[in-house]
Protein backbone atom coordinates (compact mmCIF):
# COMPACT_ATOMS: atom_id res chain seq x y z
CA UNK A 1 41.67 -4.07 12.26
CA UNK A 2 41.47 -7.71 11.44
CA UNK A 3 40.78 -8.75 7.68
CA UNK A 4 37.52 -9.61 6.98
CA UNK A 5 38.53 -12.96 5.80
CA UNK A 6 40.71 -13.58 8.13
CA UNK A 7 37.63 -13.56 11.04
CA UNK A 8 36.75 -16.77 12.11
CA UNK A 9 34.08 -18.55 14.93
CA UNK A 10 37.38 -19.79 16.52
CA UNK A 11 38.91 -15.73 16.54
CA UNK A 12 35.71 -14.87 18.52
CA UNK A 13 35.10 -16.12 21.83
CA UNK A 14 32.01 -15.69 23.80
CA UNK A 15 31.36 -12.07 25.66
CA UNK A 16 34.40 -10.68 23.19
CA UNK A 17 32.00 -8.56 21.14
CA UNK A 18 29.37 -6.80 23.92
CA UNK A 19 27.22 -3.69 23.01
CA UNK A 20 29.62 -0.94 24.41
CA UNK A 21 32.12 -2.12 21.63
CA UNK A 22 29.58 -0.49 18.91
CA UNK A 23 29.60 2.90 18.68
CA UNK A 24 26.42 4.64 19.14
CA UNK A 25 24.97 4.97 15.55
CA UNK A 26 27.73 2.95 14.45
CA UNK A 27 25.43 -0.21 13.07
CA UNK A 28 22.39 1.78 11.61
CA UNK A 29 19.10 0.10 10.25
CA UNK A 30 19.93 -3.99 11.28
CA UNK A 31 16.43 -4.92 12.69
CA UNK A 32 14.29 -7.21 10.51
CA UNK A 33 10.71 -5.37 9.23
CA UNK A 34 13.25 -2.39 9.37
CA UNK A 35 11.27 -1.07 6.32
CA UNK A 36 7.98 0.09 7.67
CA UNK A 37 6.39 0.31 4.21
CA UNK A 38 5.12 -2.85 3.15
CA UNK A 39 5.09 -4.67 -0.30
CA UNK A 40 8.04 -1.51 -1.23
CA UNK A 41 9.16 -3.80 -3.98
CA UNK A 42 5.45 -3.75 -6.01
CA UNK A 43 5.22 -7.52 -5.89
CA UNK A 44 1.59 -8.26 -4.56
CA UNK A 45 -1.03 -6.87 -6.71
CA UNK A 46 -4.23 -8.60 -5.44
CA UNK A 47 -6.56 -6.12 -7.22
CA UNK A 48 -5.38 -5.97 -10.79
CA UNK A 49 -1.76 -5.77 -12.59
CA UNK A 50 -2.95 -3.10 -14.56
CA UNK A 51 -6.24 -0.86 -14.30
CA UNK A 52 -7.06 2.01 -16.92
CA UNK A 53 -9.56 5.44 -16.59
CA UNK A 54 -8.43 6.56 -13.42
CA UNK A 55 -9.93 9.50 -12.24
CA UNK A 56 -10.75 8.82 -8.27
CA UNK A 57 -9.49 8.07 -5.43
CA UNK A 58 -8.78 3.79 -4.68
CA UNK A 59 -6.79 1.48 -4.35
CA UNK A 60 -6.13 0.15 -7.92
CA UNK A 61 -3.49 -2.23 -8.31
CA UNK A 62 -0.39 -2.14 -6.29
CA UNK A 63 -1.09 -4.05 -2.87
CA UNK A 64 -1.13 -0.74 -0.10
CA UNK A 65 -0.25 1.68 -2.81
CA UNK A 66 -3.23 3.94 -2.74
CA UNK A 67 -4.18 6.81 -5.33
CA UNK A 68 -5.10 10.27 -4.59
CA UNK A 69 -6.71 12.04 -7.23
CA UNK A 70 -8.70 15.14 -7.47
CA UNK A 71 -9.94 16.08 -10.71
CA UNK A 72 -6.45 15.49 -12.31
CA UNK A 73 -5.88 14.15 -15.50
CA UNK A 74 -7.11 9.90 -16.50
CA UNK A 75 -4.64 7.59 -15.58
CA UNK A 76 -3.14 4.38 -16.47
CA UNK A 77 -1.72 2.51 -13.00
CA UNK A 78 0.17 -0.98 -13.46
CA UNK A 79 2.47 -3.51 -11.75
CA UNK A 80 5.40 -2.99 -14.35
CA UNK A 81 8.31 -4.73 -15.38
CA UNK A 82 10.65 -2.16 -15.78
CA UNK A 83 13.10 -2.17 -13.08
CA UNK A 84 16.17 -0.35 -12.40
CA UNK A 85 19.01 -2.78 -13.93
CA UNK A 86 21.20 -5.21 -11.25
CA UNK A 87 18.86 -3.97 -8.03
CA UNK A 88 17.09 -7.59 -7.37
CA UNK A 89 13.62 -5.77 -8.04
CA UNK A 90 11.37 -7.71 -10.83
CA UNK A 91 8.24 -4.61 -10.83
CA UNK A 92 7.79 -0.96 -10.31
CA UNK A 93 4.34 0.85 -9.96
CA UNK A 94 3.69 3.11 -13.47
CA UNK A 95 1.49 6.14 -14.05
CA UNK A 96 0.80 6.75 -17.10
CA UNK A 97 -1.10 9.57 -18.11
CA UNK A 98 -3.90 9.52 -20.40
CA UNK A 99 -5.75 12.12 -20.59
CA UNK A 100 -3.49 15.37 -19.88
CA UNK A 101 -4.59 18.32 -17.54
CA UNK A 102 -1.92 21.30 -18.60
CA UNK A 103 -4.02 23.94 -16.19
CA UNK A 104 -4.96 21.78 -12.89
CA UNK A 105 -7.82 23.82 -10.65
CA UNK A 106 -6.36 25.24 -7.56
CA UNK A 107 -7.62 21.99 -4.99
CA UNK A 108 -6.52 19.81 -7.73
CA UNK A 109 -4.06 16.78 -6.55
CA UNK A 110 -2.23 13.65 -7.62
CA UNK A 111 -0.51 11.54 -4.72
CA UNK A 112 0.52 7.82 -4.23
CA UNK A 113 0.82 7.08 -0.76
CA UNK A 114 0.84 4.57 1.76
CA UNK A 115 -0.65 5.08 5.52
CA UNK A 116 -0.19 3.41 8.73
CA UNK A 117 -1.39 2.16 11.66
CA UNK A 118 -0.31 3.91 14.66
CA UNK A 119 0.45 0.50 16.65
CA UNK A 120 3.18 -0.15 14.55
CA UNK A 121 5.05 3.23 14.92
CA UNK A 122 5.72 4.06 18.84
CA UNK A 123 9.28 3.09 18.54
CA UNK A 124 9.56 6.39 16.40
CA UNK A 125 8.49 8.13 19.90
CA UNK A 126 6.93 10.93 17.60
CA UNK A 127 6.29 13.93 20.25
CA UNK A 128 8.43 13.35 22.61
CA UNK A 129 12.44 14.53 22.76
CA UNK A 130 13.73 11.49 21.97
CA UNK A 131 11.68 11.35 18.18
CA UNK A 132 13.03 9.63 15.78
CA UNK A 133 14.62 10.86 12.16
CA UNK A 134 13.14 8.77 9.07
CA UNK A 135 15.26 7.62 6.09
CA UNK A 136 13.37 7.11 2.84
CA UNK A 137 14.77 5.74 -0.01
CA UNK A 138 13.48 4.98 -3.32
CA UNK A 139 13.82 4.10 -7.20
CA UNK A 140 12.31 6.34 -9.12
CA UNK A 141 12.10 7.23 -13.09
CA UNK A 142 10.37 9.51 -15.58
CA UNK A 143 10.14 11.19 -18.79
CA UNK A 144 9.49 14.61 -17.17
CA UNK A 145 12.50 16.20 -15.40
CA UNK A 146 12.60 18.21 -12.84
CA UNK A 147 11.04 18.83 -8.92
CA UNK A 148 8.87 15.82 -7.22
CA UNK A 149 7.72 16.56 -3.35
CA UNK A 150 8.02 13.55 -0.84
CA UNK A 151 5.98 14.40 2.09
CA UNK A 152 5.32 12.89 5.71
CA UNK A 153 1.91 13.50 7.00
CA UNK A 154 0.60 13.25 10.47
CA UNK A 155 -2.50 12.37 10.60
CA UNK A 156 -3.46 12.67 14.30
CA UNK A 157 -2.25 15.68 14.48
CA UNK A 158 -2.35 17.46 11.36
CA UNK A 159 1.46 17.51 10.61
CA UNK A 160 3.64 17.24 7.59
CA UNK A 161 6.78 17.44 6.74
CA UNK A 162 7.91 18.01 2.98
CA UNK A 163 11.15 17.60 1.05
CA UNK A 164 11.59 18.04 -2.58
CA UNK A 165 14.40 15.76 -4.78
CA UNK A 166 14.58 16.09 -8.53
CA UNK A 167 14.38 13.73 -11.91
CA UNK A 168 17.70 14.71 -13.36
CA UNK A 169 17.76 12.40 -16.19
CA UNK A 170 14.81 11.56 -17.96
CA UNK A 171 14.02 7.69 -18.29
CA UNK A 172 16.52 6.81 -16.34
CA UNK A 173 16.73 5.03 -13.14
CA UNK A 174 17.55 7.46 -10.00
CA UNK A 175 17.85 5.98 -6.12
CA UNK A 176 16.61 9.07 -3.96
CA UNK A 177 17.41 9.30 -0.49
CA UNK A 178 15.65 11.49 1.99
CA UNK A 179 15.91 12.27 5.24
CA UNK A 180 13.00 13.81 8.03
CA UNK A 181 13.61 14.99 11.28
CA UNK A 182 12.40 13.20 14.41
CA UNK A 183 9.24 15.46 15.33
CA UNK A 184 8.88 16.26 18.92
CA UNK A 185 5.38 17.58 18.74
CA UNK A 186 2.40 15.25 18.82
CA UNK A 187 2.70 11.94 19.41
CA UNK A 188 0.89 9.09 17.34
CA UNK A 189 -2.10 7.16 18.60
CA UNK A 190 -1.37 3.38 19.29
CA UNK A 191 -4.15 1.82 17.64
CA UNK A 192 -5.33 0.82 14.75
CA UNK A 193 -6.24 3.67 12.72
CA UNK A 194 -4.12 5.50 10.46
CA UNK A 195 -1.57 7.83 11.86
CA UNK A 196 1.36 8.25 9.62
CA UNK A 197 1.12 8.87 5.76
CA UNK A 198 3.82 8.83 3.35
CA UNK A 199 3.19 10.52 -0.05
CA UNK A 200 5.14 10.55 -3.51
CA UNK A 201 3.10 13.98 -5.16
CA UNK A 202 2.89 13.99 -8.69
CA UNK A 203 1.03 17.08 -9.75
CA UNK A 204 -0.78 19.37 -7.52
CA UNK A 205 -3.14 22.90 -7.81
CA UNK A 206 -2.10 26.29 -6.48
CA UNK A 207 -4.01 25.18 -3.19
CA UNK A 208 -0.91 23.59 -2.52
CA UNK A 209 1.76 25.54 -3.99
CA UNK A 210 1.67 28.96 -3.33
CA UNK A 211 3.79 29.19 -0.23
CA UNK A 212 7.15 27.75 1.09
CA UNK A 213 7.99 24.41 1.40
CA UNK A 214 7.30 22.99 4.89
CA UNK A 215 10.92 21.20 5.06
CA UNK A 216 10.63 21.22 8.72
CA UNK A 217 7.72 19.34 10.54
CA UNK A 218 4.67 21.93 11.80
CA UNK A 219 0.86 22.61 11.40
CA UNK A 220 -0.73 22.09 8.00
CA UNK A 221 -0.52 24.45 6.18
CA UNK A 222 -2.19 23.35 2.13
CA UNK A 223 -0.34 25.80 0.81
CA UNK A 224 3.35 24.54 1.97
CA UNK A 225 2.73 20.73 0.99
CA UNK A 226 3.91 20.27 -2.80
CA UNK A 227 6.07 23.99 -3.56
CA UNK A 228 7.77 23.38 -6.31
CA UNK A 229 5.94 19.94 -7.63
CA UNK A 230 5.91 19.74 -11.83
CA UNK A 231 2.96 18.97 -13.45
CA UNK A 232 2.99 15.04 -14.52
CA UNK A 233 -0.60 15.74 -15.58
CA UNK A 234 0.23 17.96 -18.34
CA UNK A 235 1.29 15.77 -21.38
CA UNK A 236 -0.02 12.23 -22.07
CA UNK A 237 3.51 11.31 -23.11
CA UNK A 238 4.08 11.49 -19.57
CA UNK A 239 4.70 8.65 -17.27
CA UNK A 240 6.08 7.65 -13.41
CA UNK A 241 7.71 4.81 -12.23
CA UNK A 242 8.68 4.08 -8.09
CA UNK A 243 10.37 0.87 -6.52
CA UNK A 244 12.47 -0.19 -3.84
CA UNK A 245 10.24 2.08 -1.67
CA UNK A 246 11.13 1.79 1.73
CA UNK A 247 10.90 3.84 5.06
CA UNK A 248 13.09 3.30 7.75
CA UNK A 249 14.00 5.01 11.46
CA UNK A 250 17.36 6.64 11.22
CA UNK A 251 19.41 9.31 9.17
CA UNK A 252 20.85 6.98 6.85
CA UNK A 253 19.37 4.18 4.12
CA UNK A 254 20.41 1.00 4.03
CA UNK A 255 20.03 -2.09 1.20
CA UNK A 256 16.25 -2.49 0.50
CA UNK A 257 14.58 -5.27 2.41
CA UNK A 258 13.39 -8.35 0.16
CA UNK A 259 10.82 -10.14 2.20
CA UNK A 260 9.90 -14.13 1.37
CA UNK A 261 6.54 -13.27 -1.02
CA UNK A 262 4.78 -15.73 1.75
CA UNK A 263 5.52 -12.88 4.35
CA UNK A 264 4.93 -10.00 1.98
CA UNK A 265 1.82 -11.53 0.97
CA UNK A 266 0.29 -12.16 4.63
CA UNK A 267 0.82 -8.28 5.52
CA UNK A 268 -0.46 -7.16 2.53
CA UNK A 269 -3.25 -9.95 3.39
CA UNK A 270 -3.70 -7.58 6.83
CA UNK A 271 -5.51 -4.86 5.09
CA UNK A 272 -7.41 -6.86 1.78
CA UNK A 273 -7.68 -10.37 1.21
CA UNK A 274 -8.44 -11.77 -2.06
CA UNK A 275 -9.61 -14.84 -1.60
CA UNK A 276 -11.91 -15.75 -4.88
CA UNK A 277 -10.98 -14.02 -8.43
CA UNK A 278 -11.53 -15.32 -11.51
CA UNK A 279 -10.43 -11.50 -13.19
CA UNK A 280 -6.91 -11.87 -12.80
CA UNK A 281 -6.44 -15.56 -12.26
CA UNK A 282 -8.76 -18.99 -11.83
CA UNK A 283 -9.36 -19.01 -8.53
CA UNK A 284 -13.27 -19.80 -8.69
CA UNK A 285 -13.58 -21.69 -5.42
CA UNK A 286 -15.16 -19.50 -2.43
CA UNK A 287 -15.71 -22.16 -0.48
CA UNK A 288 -18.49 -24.66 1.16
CA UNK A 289 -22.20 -22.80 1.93
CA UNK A 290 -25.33 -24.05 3.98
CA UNK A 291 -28.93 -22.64 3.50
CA UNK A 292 -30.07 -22.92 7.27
CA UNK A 293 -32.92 -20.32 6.77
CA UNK A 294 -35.28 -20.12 3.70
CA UNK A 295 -33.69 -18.45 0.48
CA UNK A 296 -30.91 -17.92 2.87
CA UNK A 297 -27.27 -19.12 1.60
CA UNK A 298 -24.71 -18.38 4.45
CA UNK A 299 -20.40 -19.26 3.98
CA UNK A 300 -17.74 -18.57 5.97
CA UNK A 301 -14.45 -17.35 5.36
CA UNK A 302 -11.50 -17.43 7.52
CA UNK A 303 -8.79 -15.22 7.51
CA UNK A 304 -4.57 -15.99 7.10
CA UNK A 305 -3.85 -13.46 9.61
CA UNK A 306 -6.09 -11.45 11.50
CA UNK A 307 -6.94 -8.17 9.38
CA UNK A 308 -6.55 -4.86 10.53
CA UNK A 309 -10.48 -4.40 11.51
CA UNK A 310 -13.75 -5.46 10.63
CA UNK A 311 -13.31 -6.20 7.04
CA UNK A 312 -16.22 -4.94 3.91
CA UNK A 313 -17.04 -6.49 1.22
CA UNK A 314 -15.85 -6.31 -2.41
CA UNK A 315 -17.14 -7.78 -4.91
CA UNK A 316 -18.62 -7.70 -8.32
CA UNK A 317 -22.20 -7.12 -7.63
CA UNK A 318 -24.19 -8.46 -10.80
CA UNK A 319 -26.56 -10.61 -12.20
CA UNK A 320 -25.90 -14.52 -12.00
CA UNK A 321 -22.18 -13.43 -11.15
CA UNK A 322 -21.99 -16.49 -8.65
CA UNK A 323 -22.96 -20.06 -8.02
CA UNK A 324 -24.01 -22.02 -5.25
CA UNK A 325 -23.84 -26.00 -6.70
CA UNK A 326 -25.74 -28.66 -4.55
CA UNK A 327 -27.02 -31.75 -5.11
CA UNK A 328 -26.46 -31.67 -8.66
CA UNK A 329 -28.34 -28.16 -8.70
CA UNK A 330 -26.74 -24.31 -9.49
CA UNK A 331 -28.21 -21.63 -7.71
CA UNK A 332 -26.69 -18.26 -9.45
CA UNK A 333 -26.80 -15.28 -7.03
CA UNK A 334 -25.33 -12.44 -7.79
CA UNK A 335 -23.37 -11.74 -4.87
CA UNK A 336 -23.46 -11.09 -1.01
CA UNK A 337 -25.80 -8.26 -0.15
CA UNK A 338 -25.45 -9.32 3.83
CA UNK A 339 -22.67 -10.30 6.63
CA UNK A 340 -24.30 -12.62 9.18
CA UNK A 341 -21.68 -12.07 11.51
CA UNK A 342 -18.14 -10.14 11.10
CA UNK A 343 -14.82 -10.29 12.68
CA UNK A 344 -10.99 -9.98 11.62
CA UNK A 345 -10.65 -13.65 11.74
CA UNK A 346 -13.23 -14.80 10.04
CA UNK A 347 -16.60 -13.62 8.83
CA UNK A 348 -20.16 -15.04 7.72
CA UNK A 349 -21.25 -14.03 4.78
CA UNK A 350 -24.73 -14.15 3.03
CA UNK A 351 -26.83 -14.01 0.07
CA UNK A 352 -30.84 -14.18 1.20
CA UNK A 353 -32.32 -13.17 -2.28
CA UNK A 354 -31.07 -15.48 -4.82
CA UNK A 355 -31.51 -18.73 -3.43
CA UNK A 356 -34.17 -21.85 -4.02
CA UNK A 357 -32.49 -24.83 -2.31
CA UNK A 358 -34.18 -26.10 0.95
CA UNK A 359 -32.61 -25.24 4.60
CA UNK A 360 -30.04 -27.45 5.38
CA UNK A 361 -28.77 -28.18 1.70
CA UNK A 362 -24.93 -27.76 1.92
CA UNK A 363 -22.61 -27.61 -1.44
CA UNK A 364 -19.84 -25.66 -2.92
CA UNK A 365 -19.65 -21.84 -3.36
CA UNK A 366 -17.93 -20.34 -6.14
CA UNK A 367 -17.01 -17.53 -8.61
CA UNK A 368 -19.40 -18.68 -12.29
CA UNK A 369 -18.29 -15.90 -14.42
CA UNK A 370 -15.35 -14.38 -15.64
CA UNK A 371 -15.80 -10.85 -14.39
CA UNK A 372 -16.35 -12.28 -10.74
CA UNK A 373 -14.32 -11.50 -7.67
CA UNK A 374 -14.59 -11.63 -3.82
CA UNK A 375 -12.21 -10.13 -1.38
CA UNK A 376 -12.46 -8.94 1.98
CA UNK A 377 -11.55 -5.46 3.00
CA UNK A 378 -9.83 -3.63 5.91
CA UNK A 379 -7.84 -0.51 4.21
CA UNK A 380 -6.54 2.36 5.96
């Protein structure tokens, strides 16, 4: 075996090194977008770095992170700072709970997930013989010790997989590694629609504890999903960090993969697209607007990458939230209450309630108050 330092471009010739030299299995996990979760690292948070009173289901603050909750405790979620020491990571996602539930109802759940499009998964050649195993691996802290479930959902066919690992140490940084078997039963729809979900539960009612954990993959069954799972709900001293999140094809992990934040940002960008907020930064400019029918203001926006489907709208719907400025004159409007014309490139939107310039007045569209947002959304 040759010393790493001793290898050299002049100690390998062309054709020395072919594919039968590697062992199968031998170089796991080398592709790039290995990772198929995306923003694993907590970096993009579009919405909101922190958002308090949670009590339903949304996404909240962490960019593709989303928040299942049924009747389970009031929660804190932010884009922390605290990071497992030396890893490269700069933020976590945090729970923190604030209003405790000791005795959850029997449907009661609590589940951060991530879902994805089926498109993006046939290499994984779920239901056939040749199915892939998936690796996750993740950074993970907490004040409350003891059993967490990690599950794998199917959602075209009603399938899960669950594995438990445990909080040994409390607030202290653990990696967690866990593996799922390839499933050879149902295969996952190439489209655009969600087909896989991957879920970190954090508390969960008897609905979905009372029977044995489904470790291997099979029909869903509510009461196999979260066997085991403590209650984080049951103590407002309680909290629940994750990073480093990432999902790969294989049976082993490998490092984490740090995307550029311009790539990170334009998949996030995919599924929500922030492109006016004046909540968690200044950026008031929407962009340029016509009137071309009476009381009818109509701007376009175009898209960095094509998103996932027909985006909706979100916004902050209120009075005088908005401004349209032409020639010298502000029309307020409180937001769009119609799309003209919608696609995942670009779409037209419209306010035809608010406005008193004449048709064919152009001028600049933009966010007036403080509290005022618009983003475009395509979400799983």
């Amino acid at each position: 075996i040759m010393a790493i330092d001793k290898v050299t471009s002049a100690s390998i010739t062309d054709g020395t090194i072919t594919s039968s030299d590697l062992a199968s299995g031998a170089v796991q996990n080398q592709s790039a977008f290995k990772n198929i979760i995306i923003n694993g690292d907590m970096s993009i948070a579009q919405r909101a770095t922190s958002t308090a009173s949670i009590t339903s289901t949304g996404y909240h603050t962490v960019d593709r992170f989303q928040t299942l909750i049924t009747s389970l405790g009031t929660w804190t979620q932010s884009q922390s700072t605290t990071v497992p020491s030396g890893q490269g990571f700069a933020t976590s996602l945090k729970m923190d709970c604030t209003t405790a539930d000791a005795s959850p109802a029997a449907s009661d759940e609590l589940i951060i997930r991530q879902r994805f499009e089926g498109q993006n998964l046939q290499y994984l050649k779920k239901g056939t013989s040749s199915a892939e195993s998936l690796t996750l691996s993740f950074w993970v802290r907490s004040n409350k010790t003891g059993t967490y479930i990690a599950e794998l959902f199917d959602a075209d066919n009603t399938r899960h997989i669950n594995k438990s690992y445990t909080i040994s140490s409390a607030d202290t940084w653990e990696k967690k590694t866990i593996t799922f078997a390839g499933d050879t039963t149902g295969a996952l729809g190439n489209d655009n629609a969600v087909s896989l979900i991957v879920g970190f539960w954090l508390a969960a009612g008897s609905n979905y504890t009372s029977g044995t954990l489904q470790t291997s993959w099979g029909s869903n069954t509510a009461a196999n999903r979260a066997v085991g799972q403590v209650n984080l709900a049951d103590s407002t001293s309680n909290e629940w960090y994750v990073t480093g999140v990432q999902l790969e094809a294989g049976t082993s992990a490998s490092d984490f993969e740090f995307l550029p934040v311009d790539v990170n940002s334009m998949r996030c960008f995919r599924y929500y697209y922030m492109f006016a907020d004046r909540v968690n930064s200044d950026q008031r400019a929407i962009g340029l607007g016509v009137v071309h029918y009476v009381n009818q203001l109509t701007f376009e926006i175009s898209y960095p990458t094509p998103m996932r489907a027909n985006p909706s709208i979100d916004q902050v719907y209120a009075t005088d939230t908005y401004q349209f400025y032409h020639n010298t004159t502000g029309d307020d409007f409180d937001g769009v209450d119609a799309i003209a014309a919608v696609g995942n490139r670009k779409t037209l939107y419209r306010n035809s309630t608010d406005i008193s310039a004449s048709v064919n007045e152009c001028g600049q569209v933009y966010v007036k108050l403080a509290s005022g947002y618009m983003a475009s959304d395509a979400e799983l």
